[in-house]
PDB file of N, CA and C in Angstrom:
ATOM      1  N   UNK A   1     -28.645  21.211  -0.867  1.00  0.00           N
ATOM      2  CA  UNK A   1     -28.201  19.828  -0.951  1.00  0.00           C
ATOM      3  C   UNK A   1     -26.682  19.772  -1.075  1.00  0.00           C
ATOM      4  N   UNK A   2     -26.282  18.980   0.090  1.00  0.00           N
ATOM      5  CA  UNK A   2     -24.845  18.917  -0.046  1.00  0.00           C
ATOM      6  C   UNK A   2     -24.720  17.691  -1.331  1.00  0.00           C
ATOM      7  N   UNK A   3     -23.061  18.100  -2.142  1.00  0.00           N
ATOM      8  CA  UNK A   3     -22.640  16.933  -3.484  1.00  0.00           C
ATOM      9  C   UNK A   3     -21.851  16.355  -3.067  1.00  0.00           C
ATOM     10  N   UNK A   4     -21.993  14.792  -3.354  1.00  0.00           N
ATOM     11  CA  UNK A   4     -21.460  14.173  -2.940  1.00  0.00           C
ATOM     12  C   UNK A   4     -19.735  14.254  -3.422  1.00  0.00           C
ATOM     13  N   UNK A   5     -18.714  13.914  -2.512  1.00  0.00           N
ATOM     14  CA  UNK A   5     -17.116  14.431  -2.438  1.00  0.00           C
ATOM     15  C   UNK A   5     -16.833  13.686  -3.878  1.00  0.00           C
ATOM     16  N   UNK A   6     -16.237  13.773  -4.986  1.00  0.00           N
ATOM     17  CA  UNK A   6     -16.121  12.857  -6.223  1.00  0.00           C
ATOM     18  C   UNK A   6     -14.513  13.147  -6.671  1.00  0.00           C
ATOM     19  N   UNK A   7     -13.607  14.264  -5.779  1.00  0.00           N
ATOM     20  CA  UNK A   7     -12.577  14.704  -6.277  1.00  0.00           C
ATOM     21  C   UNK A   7     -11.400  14.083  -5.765  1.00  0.00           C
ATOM     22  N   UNK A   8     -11.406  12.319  -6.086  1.00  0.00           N
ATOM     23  CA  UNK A   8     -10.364  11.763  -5.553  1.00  0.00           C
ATOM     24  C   UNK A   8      -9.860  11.073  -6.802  1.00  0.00           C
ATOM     25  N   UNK A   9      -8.318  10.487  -6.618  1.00  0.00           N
ATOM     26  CA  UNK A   9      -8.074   9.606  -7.531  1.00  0.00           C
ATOM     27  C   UNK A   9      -8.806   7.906  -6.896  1.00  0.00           C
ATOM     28  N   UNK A  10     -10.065   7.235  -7.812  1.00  0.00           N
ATOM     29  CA  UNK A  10     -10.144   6.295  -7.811  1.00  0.00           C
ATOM     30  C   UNK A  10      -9.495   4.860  -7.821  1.00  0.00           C
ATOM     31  N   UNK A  11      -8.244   5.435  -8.258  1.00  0.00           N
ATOM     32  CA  UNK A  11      -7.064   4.091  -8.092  1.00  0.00           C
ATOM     33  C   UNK A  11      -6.142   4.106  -6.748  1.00  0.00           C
ATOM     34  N   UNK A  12      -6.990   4.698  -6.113  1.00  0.00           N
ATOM     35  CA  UNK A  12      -5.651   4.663  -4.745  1.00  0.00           C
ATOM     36  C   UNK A  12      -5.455   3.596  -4.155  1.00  0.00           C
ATOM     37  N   UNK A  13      -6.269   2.325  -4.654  1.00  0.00           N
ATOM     38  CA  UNK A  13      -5.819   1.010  -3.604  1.00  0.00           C
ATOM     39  C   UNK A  13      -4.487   0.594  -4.653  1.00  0.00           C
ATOM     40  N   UNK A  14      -5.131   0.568  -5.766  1.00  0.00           N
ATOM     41  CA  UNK A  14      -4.012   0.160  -6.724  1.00  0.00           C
ATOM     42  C   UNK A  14      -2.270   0.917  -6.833  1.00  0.00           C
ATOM     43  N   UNK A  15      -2.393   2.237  -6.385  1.00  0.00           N
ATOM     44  CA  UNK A  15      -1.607   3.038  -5.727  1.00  0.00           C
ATOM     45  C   UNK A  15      -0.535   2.453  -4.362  1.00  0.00           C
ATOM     46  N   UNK A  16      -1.787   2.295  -3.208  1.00  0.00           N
ATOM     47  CA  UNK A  16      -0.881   1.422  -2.693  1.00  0.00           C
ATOM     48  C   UNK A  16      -0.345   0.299  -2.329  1.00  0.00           C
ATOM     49  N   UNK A  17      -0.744  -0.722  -3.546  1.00  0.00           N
ATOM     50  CA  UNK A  17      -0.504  -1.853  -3.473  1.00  0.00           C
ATOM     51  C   UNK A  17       1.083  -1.680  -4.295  1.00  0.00           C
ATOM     52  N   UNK A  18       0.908  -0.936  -5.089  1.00  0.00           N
ATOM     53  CA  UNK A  18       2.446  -0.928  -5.889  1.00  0.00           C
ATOM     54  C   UNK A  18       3.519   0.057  -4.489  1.00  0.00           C
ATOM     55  N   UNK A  19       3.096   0.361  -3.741  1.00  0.00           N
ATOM     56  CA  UNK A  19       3.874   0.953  -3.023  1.00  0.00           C
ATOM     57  C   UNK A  19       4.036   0.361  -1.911  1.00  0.00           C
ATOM     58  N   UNK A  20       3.566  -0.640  -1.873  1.00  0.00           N
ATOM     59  CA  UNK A  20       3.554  -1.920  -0.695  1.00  0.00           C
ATOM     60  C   UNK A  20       4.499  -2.520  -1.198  1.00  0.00           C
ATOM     61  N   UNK A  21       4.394  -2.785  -2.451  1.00  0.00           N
ATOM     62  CA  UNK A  21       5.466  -3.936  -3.263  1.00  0.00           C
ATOM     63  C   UNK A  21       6.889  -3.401  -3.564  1.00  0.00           C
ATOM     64  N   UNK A  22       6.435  -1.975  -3.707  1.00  0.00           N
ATOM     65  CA  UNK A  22       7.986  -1.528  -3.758  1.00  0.00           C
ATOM     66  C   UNK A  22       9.016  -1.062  -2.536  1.00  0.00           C
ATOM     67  N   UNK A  23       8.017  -0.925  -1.478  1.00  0.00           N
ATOM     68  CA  UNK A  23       8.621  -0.482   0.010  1.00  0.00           C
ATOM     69  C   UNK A  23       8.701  -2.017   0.378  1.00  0.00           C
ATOM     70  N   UNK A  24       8.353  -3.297   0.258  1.00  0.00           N
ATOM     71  CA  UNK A  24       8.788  -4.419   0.591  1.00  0.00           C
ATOM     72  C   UNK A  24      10.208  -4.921  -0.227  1.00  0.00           C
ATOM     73  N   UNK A  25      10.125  -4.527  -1.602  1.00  0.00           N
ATOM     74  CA  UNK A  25      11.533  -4.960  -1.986  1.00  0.00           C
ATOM     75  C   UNK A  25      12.146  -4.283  -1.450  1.00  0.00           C
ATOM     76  N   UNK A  26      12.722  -2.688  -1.729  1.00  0.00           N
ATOM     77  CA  UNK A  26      13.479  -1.804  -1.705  1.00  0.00           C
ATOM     78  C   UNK A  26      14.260  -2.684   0.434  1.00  0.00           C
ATOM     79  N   UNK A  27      13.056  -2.929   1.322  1.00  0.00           N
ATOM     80  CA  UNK A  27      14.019  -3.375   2.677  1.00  0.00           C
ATOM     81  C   UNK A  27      14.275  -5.051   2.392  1.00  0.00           C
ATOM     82  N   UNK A  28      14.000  -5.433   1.010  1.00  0.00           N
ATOM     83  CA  UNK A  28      14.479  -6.781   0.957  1.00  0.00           C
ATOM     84  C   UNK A  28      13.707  -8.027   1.521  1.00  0.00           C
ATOM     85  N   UNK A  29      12.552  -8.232   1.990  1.00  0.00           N
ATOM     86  CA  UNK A  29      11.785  -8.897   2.438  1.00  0.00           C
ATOM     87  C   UNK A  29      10.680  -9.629   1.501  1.00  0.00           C
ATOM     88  N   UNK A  30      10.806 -10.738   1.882  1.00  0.00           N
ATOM     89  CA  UNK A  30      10.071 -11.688   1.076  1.00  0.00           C
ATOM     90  C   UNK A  30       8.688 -11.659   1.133  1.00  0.00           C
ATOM     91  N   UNK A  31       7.614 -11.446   0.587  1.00  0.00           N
ATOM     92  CA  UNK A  31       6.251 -11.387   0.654  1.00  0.00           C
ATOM     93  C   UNK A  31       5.724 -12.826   1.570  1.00  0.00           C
ATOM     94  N   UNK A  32       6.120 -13.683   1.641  1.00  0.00           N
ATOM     95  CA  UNK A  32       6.071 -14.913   2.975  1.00  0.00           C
ATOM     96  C   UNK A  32       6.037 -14.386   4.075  1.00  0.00           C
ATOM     97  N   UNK A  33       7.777 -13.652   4.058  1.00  0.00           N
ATOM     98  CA  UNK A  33       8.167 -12.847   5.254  1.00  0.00           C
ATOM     99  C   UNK A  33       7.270 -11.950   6.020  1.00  0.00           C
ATOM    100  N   UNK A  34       6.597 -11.083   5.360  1.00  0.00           N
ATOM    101  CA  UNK A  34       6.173  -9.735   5.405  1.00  0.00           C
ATOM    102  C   UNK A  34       4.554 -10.311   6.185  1.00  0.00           C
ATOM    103  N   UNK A  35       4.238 -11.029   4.892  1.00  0.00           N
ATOM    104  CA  UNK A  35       2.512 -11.796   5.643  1.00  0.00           C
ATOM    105  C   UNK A  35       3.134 -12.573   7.185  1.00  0.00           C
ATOM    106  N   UNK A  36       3.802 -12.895   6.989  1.00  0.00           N
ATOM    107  CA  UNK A  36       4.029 -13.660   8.802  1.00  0.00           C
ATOM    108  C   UNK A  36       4.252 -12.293   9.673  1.00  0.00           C
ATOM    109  N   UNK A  37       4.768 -11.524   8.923  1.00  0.00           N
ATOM    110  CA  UNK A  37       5.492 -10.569  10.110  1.00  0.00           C
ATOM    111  C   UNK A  37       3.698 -10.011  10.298  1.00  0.00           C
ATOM    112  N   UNK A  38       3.016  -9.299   9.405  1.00  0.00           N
ATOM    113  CA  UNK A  38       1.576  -8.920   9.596  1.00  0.00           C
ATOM    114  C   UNK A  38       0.269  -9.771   9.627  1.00  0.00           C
ATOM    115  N   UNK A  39       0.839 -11.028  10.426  1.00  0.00           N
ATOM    116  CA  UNK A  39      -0.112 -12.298  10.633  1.00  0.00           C
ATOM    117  C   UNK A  39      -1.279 -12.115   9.586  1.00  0.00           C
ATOM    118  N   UNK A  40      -1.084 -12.557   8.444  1.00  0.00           N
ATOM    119  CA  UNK A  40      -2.071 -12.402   7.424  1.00  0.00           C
ATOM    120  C   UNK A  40      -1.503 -13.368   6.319  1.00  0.00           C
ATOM    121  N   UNK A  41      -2.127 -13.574   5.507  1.00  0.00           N
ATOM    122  CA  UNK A  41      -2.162 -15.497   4.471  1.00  0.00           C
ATOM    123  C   UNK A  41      -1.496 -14.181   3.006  1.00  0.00           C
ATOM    124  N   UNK A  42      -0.287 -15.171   2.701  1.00  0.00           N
ATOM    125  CA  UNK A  42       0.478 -14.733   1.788  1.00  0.00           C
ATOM    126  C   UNK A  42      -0.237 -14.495   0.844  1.00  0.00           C
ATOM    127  N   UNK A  43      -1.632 -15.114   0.237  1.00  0.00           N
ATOM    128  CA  UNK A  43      -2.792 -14.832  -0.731  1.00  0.00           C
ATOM    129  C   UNK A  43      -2.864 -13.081  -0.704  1.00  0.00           C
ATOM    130  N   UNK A  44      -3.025 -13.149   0.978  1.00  0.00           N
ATOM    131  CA  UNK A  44      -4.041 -11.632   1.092  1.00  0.00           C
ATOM    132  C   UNK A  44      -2.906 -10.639   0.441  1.00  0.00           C
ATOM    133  N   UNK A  45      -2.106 -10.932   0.692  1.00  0.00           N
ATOM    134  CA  UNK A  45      -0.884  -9.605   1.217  1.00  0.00           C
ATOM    135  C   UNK A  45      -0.560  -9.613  -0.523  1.00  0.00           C
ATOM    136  N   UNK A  46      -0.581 -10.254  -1.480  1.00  0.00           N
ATOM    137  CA  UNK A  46      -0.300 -10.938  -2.891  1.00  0.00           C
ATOM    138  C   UNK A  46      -1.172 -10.367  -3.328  1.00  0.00           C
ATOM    139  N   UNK A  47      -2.925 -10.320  -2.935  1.00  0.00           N
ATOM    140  CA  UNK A  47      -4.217  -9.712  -3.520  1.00  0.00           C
ATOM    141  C   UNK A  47      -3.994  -8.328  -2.930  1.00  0.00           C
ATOM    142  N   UNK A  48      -3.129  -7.354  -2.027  1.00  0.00           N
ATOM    143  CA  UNK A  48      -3.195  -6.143  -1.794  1.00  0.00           C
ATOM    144  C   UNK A  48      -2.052  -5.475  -2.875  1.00  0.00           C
ATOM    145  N   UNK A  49      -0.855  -6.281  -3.148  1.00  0.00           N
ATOM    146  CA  UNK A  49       0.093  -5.670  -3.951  1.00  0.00           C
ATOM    147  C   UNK A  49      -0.273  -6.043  -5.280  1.00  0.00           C
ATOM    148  N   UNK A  50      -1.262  -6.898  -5.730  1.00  0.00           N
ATOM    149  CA  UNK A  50      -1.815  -7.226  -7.328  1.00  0.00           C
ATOM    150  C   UNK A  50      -2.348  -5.562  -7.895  1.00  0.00           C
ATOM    151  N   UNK A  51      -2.257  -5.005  -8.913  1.00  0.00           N
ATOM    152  CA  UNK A  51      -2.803  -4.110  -9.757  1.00  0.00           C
ATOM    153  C   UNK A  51      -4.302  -4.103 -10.702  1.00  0.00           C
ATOM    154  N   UNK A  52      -4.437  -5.896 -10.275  1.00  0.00           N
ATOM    155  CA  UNK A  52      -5.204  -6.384 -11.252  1.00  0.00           C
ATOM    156  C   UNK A  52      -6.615  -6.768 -10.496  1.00  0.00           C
ATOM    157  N   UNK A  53      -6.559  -6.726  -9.065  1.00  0.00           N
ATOM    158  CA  UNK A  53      -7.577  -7.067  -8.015  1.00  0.00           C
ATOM    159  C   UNK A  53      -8.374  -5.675  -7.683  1.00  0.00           C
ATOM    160  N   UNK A  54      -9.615  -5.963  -8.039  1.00  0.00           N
ATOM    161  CA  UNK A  54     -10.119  -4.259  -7.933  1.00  0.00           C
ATOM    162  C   UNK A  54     -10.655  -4.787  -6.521  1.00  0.00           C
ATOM    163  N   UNK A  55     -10.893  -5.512  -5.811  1.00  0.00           N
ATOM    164  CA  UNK A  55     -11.777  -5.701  -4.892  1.00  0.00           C
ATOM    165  C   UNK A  55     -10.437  -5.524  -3.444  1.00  0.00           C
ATOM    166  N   UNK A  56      -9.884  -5.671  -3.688  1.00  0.00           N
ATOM    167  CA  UNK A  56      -8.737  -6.265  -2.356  1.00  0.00           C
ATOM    168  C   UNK A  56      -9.224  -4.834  -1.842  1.00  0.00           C
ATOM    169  N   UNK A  57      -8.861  -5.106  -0.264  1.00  0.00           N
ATOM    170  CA  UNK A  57      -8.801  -3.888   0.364  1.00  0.00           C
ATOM    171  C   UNK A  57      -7.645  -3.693   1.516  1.00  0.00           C
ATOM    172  N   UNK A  58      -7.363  -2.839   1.895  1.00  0.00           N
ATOM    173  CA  UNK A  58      -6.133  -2.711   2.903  1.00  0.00           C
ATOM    174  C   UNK A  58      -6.773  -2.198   4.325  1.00  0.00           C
ATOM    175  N   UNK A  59      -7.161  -2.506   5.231  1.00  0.00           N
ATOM    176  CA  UNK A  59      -7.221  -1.873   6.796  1.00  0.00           C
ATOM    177  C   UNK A  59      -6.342  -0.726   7.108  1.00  0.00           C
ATOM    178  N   UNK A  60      -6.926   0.031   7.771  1.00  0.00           N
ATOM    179  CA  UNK A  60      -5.907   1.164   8.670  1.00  0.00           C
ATOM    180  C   UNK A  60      -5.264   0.779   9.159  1.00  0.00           C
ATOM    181  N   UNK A  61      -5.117  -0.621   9.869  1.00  0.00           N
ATOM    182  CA  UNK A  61      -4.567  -1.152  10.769  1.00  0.00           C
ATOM    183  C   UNK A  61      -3.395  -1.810   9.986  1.00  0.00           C
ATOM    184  N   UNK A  62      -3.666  -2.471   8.572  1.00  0.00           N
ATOM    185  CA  UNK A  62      -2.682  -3.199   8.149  1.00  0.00           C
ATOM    186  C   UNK A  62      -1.903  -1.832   7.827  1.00  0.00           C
ATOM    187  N   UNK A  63      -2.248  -1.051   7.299  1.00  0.00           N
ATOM    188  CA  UNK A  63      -1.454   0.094   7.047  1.00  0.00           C
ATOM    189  C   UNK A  63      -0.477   0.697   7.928  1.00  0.00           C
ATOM    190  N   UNK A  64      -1.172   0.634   8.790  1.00  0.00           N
ATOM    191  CA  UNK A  64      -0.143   1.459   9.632  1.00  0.00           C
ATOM    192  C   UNK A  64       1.029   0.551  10.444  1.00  0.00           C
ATOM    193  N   UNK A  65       0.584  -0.836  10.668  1.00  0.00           N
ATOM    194  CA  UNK A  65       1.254  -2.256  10.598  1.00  0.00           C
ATOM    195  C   UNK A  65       2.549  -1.758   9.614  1.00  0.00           C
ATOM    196  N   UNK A  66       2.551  -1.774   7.972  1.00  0.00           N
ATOM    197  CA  UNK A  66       3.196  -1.974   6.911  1.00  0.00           C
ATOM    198  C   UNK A  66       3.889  -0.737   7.262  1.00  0.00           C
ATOM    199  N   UNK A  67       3.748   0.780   8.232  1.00  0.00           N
ATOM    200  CA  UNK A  67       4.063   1.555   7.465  1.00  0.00           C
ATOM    201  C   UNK A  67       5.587   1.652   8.515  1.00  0.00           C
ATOM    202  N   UNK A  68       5.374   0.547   9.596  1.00  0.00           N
ATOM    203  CA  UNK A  68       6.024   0.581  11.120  1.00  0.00           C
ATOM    204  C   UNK A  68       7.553  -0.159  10.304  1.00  0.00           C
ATOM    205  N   UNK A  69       6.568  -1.676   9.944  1.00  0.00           N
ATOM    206  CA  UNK A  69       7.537  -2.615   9.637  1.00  0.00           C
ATOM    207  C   UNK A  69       8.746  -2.135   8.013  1.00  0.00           C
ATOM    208  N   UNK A  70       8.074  -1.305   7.446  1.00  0.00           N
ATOM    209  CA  UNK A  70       8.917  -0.866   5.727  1.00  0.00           C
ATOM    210  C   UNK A  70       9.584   0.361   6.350  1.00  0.00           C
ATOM    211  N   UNK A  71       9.647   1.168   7.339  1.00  0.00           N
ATOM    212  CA  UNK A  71       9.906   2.411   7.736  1.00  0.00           C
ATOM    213  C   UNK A  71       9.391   3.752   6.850  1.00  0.00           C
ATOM    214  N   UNK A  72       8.006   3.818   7.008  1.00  0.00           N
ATOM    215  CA  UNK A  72       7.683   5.051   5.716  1.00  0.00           C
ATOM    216  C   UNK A  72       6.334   5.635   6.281  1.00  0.00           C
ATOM    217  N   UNK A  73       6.109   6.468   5.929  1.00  0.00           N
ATOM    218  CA  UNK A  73       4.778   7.439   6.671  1.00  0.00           C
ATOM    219  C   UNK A  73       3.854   7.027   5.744  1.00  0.00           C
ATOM    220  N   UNK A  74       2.461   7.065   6.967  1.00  0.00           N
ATOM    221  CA  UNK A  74       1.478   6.354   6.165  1.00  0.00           C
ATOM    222  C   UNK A  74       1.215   7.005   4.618  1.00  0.00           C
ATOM    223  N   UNK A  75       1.434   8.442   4.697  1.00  0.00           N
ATOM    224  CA  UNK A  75       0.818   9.088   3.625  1.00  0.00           C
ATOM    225  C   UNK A  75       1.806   8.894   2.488  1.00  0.00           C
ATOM    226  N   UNK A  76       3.291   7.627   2.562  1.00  0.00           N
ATOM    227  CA  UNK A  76       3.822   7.627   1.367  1.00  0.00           C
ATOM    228  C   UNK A  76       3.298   6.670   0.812  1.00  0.00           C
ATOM    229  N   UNK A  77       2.342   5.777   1.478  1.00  0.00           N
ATOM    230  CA  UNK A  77       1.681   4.547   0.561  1.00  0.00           C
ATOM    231  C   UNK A  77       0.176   4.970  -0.043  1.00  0.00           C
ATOM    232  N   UNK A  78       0.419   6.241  -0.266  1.00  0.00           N
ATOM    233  CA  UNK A  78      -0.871   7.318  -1.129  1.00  0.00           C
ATOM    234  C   UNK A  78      -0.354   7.976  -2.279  1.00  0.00           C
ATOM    235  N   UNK A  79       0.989   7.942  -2.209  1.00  0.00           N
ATOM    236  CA  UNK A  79       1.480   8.584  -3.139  1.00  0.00           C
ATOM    237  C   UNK A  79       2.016   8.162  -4.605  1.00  0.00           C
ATOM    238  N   UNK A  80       1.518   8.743  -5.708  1.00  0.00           N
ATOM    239  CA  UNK A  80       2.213   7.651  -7.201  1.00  0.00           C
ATOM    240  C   UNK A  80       3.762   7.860  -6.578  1.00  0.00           C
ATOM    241  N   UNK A  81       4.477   6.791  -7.642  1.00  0.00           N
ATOM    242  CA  UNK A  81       5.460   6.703  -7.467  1.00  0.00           C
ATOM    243  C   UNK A  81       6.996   8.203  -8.046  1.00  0.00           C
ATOM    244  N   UNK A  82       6.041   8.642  -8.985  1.00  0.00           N
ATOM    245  CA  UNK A  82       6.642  10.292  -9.577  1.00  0.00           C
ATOM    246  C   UNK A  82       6.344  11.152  -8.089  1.00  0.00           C
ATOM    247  N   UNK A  83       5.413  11.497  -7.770  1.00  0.00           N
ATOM    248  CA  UNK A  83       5.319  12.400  -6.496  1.00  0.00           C
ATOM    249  C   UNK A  83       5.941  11.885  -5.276  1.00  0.00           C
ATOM    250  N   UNK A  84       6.218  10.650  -4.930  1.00  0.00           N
ATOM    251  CA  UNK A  84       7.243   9.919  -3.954  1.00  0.00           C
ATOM    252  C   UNK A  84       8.539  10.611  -4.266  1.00  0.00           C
ATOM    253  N   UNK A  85       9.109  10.121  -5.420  1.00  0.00           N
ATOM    254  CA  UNK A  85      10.764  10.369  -5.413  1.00  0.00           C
ATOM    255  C   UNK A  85      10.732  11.865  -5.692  1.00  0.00           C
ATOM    256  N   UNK A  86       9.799  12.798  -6.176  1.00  0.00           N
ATOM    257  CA  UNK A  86       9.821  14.245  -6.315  1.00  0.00           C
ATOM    258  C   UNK A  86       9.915  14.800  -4.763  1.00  0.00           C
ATOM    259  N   UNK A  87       9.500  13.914  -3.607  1.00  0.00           N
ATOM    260  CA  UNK A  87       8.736  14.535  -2.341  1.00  0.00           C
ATOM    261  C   UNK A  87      10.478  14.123  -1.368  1.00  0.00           C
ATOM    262  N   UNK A  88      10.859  13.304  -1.923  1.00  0.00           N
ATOM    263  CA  UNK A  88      12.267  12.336  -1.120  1.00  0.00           C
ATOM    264  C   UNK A  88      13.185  13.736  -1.624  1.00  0.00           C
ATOM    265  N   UNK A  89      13.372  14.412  -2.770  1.00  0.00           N
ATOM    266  CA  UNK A  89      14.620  14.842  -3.240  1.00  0.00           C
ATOM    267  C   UNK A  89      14.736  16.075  -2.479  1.00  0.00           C
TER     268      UNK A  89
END
């Protein structure tokens, strides 16, 4: 019997919702901005960068959307924010 895979961090949406929020300030863009630029309702894009929304979810598609428009590889919106600036230096 194969076991089922269990060796992930469970907070990775919450992961990259703070790394959505911080790759949107850091190029200066307004969360208005950002939902128009990724045709999506300022709610959604607000419920992906919340910490507090366990349900929100992010698409591959919005991802890779976010990762075009912030300039950053998909796999930095996986990363906490200690292993980001450890991975930049």
């Amino acid at each position: 019997m194969i076991e089922p895979f269990t060796n992930y961090d469970k907070n990775f949406r919450n992961i990259i919702g703070k790394n959505v929020k911080r790759y949107r300030k850091e190029k200066n863009i307004r969360l208005m901005e950002l939902a128009e630029m990724l045709e999506v309702s300022p709610e959604y894009l607000k419920r992906i960068e919340s910490p507090s929304d366990n349900k929100k979810n992010c698409s591959l598609t919005l991802l890779y959307k976010l990762s075009l428009i912030l300039d950053k590889k998909l796999d930095d919106f996986l990363l906490e924010e200690e292993k980001t600036l450890t991975k930049n230096k």
